[in-house]
PDB file of N, CA and C in Angstrom:
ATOM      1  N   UNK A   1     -38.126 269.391  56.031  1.00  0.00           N
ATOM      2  CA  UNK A   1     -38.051 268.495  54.889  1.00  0.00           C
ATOM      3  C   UNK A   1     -38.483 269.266  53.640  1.00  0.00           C
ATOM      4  N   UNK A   2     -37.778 268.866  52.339  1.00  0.00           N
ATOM      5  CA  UNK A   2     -38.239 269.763  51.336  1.00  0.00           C
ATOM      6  C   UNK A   2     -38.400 268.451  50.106  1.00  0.00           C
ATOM      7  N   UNK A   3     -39.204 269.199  48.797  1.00  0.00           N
ATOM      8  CA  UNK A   3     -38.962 268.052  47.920  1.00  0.00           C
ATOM      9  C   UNK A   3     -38.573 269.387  47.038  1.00  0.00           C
ATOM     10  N   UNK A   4     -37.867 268.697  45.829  1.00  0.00           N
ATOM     11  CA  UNK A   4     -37.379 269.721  44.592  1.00  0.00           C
ATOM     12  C   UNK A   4     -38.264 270.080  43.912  1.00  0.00           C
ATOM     13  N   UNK A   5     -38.678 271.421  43.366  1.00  0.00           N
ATOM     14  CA  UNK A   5     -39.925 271.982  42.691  1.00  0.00           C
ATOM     15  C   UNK A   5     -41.116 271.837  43.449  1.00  0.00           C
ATOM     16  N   UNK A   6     -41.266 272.048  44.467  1.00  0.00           N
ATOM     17  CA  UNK A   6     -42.489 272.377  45.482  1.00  0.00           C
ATOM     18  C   UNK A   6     -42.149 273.479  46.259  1.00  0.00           C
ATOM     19  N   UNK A   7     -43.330 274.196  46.860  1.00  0.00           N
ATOM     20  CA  UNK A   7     -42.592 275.369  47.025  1.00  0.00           C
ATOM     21  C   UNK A   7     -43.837 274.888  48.383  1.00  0.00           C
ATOM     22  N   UNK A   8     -43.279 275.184  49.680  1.00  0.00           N
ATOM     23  CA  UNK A   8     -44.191 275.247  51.069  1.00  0.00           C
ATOM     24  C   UNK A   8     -44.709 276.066  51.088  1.00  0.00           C
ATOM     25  N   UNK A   9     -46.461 275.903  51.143  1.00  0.00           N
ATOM     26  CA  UNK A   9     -47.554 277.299  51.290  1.00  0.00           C
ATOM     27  C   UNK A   9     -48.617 276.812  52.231  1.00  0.00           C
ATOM     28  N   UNK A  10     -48.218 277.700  53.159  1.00  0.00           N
ATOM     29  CA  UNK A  10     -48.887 276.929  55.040  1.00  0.00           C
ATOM     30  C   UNK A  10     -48.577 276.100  54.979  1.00  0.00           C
ATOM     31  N   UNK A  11     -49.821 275.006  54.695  1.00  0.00           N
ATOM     32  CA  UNK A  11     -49.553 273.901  55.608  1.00  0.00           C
ATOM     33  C   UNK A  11     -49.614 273.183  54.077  1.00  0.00           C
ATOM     34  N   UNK A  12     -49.188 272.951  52.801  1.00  0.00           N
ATOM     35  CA  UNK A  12     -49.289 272.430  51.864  1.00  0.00           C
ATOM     36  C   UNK A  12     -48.015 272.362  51.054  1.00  0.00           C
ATOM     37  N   UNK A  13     -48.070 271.242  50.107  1.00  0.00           N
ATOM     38  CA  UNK A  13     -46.875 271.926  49.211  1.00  0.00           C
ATOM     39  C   UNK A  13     -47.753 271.708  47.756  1.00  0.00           C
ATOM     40  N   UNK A  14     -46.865 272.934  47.706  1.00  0.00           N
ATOM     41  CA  UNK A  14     -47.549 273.670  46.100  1.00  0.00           C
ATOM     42  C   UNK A  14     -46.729 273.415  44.762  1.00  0.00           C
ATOM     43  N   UNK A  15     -47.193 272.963  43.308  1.00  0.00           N
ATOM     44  CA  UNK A  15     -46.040 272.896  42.507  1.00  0.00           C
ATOM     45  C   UNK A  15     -46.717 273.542  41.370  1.00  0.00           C
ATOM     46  N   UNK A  16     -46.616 273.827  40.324  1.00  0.00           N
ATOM     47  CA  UNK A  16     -47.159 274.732  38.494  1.00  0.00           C
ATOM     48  C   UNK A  16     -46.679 273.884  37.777  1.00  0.00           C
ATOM     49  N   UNK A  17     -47.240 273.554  36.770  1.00  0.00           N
ATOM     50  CA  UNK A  17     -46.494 272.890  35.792  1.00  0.00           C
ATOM     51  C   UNK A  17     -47.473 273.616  34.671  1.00  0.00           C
ATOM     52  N   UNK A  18     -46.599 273.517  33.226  1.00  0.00           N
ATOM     53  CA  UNK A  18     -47.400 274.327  32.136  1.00  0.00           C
ATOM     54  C   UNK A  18     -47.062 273.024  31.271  1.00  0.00           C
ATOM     55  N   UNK A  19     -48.128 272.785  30.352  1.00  0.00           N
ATOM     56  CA  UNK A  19     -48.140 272.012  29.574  1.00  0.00           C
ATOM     57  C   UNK A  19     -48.210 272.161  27.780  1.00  0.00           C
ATOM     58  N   UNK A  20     -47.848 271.188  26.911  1.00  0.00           N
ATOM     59  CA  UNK A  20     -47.916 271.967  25.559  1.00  0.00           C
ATOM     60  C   UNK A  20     -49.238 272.500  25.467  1.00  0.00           C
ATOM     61  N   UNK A  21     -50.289 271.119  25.650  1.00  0.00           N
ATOM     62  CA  UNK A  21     -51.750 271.348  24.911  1.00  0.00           C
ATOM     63  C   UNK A  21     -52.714 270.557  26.059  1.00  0.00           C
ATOM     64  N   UNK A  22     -53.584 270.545  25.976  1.00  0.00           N
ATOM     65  CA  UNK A  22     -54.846 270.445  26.937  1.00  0.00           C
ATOM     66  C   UNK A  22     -54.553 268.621  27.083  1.00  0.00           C
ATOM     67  N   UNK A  23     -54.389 267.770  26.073  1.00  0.00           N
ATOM     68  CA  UNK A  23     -54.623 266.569  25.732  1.00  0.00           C
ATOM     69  C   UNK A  23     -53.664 266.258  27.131  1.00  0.00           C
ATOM     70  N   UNK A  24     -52.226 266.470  26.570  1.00  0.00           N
ATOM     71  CA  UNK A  24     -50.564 266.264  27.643  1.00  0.00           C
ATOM     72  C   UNK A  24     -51.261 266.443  28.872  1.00  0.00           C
ATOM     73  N   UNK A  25     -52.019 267.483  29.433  1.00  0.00           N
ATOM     74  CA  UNK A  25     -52.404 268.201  30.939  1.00  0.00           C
ATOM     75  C   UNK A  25     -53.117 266.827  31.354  1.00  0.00           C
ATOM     76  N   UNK A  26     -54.155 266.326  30.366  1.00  0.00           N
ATOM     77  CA  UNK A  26     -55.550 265.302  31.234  1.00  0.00           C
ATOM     78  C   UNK A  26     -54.137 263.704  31.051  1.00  0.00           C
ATOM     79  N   UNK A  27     -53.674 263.607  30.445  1.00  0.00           N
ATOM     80  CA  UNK A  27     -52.760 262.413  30.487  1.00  0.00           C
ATOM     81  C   UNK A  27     -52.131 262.768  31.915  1.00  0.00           C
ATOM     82  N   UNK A  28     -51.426 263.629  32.047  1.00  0.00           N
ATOM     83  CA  UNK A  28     -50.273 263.573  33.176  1.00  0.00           C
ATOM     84  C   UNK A  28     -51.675 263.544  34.688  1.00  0.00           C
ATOM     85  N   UNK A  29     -52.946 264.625  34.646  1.00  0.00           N
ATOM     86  CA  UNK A  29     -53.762 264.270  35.661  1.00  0.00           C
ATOM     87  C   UNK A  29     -53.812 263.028  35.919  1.00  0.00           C
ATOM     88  N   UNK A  30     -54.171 262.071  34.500  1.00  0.00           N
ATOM     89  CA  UNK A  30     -55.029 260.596  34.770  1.00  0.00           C
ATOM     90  C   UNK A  30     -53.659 260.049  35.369  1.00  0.00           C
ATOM     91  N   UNK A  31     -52.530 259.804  35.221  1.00  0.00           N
ATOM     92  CA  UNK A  31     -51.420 259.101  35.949  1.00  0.00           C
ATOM     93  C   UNK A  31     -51.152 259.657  37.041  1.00  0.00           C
ATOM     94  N   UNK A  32     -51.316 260.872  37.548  1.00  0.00           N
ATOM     95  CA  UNK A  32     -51.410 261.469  38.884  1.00  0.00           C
ATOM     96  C   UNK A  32     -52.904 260.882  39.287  1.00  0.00           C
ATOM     97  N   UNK A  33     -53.580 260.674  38.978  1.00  0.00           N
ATOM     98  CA  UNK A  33     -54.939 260.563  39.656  1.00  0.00           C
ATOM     99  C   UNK A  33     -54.876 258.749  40.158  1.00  0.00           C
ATOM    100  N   UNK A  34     -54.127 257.762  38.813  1.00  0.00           N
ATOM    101  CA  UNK A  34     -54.186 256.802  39.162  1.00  0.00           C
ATOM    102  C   UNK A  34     -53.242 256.420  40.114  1.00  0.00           C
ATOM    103  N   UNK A  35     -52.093 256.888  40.387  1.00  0.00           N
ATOM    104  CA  UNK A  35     -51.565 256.677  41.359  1.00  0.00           C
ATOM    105  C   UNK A  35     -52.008 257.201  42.864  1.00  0.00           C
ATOM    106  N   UNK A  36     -52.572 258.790  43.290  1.00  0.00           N
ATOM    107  CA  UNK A  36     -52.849 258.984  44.417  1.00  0.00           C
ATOM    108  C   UNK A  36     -54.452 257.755  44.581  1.00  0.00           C
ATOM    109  N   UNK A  37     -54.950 257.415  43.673  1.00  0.00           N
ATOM    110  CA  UNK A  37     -56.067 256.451  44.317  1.00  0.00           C
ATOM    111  C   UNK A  37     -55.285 255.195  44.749  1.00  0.00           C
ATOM    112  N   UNK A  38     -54.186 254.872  44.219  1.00  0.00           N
ATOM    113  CA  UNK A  38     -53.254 253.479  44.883  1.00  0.00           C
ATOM    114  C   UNK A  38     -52.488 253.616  46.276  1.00  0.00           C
ATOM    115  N   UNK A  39     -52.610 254.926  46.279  1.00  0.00           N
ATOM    116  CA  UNK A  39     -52.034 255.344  48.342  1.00  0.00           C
ATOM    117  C   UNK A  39     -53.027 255.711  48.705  1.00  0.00           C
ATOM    118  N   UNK A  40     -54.070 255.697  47.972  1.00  0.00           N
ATOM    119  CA  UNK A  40     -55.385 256.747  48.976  1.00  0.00           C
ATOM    120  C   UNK A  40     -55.126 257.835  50.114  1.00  0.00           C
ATOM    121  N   UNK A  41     -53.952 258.856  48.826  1.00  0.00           N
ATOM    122  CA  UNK A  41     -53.996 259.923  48.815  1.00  0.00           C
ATOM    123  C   UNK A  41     -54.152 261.058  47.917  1.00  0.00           C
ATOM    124  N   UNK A  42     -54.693 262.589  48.215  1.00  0.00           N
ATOM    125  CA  UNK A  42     -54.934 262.924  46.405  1.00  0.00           C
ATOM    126  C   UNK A  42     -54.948 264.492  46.889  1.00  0.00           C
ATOM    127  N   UNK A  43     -54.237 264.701  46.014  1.00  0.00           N
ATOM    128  CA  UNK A  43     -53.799 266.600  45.694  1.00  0.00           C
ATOM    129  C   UNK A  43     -55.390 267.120  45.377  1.00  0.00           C
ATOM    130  N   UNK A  44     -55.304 268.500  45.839  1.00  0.00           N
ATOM    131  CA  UNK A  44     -56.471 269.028  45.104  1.00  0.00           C
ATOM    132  C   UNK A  44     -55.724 269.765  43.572  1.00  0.00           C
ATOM    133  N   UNK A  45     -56.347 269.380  42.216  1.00  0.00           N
ATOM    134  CA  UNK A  45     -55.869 270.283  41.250  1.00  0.00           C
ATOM    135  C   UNK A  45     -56.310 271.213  40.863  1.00  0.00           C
ATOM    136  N   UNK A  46     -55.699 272.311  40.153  1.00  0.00           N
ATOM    137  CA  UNK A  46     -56.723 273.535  39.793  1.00  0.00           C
ATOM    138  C   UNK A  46     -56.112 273.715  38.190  1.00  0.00           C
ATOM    139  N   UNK A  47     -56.840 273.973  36.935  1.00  0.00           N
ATOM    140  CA  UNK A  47     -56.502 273.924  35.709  1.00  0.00           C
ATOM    141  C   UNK A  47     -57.039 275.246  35.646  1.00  0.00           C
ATOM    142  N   UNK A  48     -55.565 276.048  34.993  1.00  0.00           N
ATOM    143  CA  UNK A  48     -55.915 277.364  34.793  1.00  0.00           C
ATOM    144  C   UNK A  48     -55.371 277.453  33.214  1.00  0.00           C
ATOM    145  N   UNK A  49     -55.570 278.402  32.396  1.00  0.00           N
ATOM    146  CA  UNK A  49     -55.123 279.144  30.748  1.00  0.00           C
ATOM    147  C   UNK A  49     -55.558 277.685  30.414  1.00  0.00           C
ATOM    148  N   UNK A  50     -56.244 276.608  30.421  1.00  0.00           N
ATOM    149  CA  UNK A  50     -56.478 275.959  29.686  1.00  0.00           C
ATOM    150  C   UNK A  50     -55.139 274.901  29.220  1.00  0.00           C
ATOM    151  N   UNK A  51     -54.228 274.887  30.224  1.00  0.00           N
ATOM    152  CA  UNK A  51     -52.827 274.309  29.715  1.00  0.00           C
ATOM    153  C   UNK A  51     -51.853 274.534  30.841  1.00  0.00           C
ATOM    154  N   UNK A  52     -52.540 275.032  32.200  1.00  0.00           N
ATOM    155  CA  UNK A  52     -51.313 274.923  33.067  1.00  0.00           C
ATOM    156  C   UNK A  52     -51.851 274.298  34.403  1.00  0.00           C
ATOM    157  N   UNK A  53     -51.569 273.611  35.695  1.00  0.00           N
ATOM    158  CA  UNK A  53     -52.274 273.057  36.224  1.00  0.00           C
ATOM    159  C   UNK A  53     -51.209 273.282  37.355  1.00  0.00           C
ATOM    160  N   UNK A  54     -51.895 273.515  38.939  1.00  0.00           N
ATOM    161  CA  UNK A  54     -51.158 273.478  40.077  1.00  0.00           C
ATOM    162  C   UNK A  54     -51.632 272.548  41.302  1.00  0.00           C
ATOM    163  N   UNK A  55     -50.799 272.033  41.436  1.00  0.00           N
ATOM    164  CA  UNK A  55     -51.221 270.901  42.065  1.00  0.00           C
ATOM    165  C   UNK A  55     -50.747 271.377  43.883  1.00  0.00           C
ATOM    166  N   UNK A  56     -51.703 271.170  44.900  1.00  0.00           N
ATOM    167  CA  UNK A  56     -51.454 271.248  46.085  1.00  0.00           C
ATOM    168  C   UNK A  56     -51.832 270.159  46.954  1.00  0.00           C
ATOM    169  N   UNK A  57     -50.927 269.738  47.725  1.00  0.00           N
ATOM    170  CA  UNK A  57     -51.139 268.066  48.772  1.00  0.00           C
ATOM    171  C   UNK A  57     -50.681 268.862  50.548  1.00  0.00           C
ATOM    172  N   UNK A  58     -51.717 267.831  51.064  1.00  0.00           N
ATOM    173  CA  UNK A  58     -51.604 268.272  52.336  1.00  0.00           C
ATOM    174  C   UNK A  58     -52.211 267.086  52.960  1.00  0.00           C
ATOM    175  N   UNK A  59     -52.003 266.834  54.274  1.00  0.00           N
ATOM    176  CA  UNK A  59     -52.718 265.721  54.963  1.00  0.00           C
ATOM    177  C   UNK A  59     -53.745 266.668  56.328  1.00  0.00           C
ATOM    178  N   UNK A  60     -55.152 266.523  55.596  1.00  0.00           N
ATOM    179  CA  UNK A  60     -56.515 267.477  55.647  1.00  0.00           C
ATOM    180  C   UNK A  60     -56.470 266.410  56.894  1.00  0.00           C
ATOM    181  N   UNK A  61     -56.847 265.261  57.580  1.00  0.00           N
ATOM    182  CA  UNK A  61     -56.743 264.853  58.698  1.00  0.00           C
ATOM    183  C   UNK A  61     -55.903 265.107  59.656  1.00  0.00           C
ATOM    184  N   UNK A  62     -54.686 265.510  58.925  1.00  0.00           N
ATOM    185  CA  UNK A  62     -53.513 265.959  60.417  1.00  0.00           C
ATOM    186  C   UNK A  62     -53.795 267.242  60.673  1.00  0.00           C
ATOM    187  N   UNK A  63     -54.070 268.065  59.762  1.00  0.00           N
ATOM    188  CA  UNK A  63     -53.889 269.595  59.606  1.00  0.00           C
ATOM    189  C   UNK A  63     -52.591 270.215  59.330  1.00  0.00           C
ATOM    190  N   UNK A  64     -51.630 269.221  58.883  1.00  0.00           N
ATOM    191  CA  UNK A  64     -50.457 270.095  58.886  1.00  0.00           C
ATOM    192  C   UNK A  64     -49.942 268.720  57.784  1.00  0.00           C
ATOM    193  N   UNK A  65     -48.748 268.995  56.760  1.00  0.00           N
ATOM    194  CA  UNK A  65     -48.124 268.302  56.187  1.00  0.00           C
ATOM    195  C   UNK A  65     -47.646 267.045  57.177  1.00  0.00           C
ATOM    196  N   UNK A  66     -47.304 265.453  56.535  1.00  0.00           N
ATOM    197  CA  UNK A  66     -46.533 264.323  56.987  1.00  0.00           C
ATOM    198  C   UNK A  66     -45.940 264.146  56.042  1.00  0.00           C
ATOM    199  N   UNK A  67     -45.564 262.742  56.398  1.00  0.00           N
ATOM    200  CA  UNK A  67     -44.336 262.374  55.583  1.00  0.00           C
ATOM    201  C   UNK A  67     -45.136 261.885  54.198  1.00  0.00           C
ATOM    202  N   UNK A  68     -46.311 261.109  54.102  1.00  0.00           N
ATOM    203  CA  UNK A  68     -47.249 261.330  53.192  1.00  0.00           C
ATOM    204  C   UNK A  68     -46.953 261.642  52.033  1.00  0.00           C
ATOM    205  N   UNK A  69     -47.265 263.261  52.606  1.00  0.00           N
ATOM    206  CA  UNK A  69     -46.966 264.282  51.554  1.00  0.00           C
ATOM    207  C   UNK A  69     -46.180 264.456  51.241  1.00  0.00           C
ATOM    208  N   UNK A  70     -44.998 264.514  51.420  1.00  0.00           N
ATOM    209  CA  UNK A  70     -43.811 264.302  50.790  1.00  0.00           C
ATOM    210  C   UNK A  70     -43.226 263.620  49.919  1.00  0.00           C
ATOM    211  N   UNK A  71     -43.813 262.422  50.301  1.00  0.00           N
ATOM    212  CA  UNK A  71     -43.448 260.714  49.650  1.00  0.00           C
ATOM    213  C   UNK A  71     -44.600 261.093  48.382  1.00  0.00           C
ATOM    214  N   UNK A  72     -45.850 261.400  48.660  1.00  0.00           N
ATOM    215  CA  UNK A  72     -46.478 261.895  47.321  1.00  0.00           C
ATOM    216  C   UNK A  72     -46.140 262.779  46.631  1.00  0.00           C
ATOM    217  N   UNK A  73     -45.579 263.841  46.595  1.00  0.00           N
ATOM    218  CA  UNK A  73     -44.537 265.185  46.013  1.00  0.00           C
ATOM    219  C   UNK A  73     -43.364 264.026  45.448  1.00  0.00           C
ATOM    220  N   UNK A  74     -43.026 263.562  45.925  1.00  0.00           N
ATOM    221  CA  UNK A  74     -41.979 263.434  44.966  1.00  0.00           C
ATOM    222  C   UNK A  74     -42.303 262.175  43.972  1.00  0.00           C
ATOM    223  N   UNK A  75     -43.087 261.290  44.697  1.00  0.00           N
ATOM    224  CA  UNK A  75     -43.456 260.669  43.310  1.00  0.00           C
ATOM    225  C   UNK A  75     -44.363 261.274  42.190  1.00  0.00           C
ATOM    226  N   UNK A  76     -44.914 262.275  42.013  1.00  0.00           N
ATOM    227  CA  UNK A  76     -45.129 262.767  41.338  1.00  0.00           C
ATOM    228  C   UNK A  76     -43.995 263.592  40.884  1.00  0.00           C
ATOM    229  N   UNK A  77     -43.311 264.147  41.311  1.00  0.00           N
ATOM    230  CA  UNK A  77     -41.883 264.558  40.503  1.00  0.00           C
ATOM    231  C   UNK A  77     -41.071 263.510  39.701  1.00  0.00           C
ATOM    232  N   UNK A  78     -41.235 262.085  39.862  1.00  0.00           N
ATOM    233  CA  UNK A  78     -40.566 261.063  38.841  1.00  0.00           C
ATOM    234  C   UNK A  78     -41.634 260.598  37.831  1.00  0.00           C
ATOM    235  N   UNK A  79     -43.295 260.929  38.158  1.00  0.00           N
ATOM    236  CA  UNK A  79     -43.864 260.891  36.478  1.00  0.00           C
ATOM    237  C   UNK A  79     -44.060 262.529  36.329  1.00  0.00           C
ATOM    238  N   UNK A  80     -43.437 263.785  36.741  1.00  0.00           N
ATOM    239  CA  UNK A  80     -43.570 264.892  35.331  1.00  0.00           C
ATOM    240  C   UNK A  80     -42.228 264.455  35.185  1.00  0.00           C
ATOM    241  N   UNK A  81     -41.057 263.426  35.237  1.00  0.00           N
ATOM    242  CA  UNK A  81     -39.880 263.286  34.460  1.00  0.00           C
ATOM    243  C   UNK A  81     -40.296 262.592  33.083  1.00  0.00           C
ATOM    244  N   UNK A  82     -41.110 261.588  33.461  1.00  0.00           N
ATOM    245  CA  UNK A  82     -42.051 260.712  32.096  1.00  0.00           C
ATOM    246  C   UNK A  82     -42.283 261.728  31.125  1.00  0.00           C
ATOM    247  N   UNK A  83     -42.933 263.423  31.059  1.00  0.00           N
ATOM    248  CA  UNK A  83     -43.687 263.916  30.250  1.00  0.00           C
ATOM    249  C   UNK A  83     -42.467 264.815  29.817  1.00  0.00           C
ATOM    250  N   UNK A  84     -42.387 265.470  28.425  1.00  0.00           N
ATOM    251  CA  UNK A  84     -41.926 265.945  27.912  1.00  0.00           C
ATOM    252  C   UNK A  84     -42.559 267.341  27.865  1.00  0.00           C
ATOM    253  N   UNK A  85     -42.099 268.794  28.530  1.00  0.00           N
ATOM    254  CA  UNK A  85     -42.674 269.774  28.795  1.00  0.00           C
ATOM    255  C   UNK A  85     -41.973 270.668  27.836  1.00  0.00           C
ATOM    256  N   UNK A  86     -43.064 271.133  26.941  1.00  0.00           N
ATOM    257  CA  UNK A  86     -42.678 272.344  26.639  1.00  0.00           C
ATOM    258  C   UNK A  86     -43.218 273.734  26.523  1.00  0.00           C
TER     259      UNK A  86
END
């Protein structure tokens, strides 16, 4: 199974996104954040240059990706359609 713009790393899927400015980055987190607390599921994020952020999901109870994760990958691929990246 694949989702578009995730790239499989072990047992995770991995995505980058670069953002204009710091403000855009904590908006798109807080709507990623409010949604994985509504499946009570949640990516670990890592904020790097101050403006780019990579997000990795995995299901840490199975040890290996589900369908979950997938279904979370891609809804997060229909809100970075919401944000305007440049």
């Amino acid at each position: 199974m694949e989702v578009k713009n995730w790239e499989k790393v072990d047992n995770a899927l991995v995505r980058d996104l670069a953002f204009r400015d710091q403000t855009e980055l904590a908006e798109f987190v807080l709507r990623v954040a409010k949604y994985s607390d509504e499946v009570e599921h949640h990516a670990d994020m890592e904020i790097t240059e101050f403006r780019k952020l990579r997000m990795s999901i995995t299901s840490h109870d199975a040890g290996a990706l589900t369908e979950k994760d997938y279904t979370w990958a891609q809804e997060v691929n229909d809100i970075v359609q919401s944000f305007p990246f440049g």
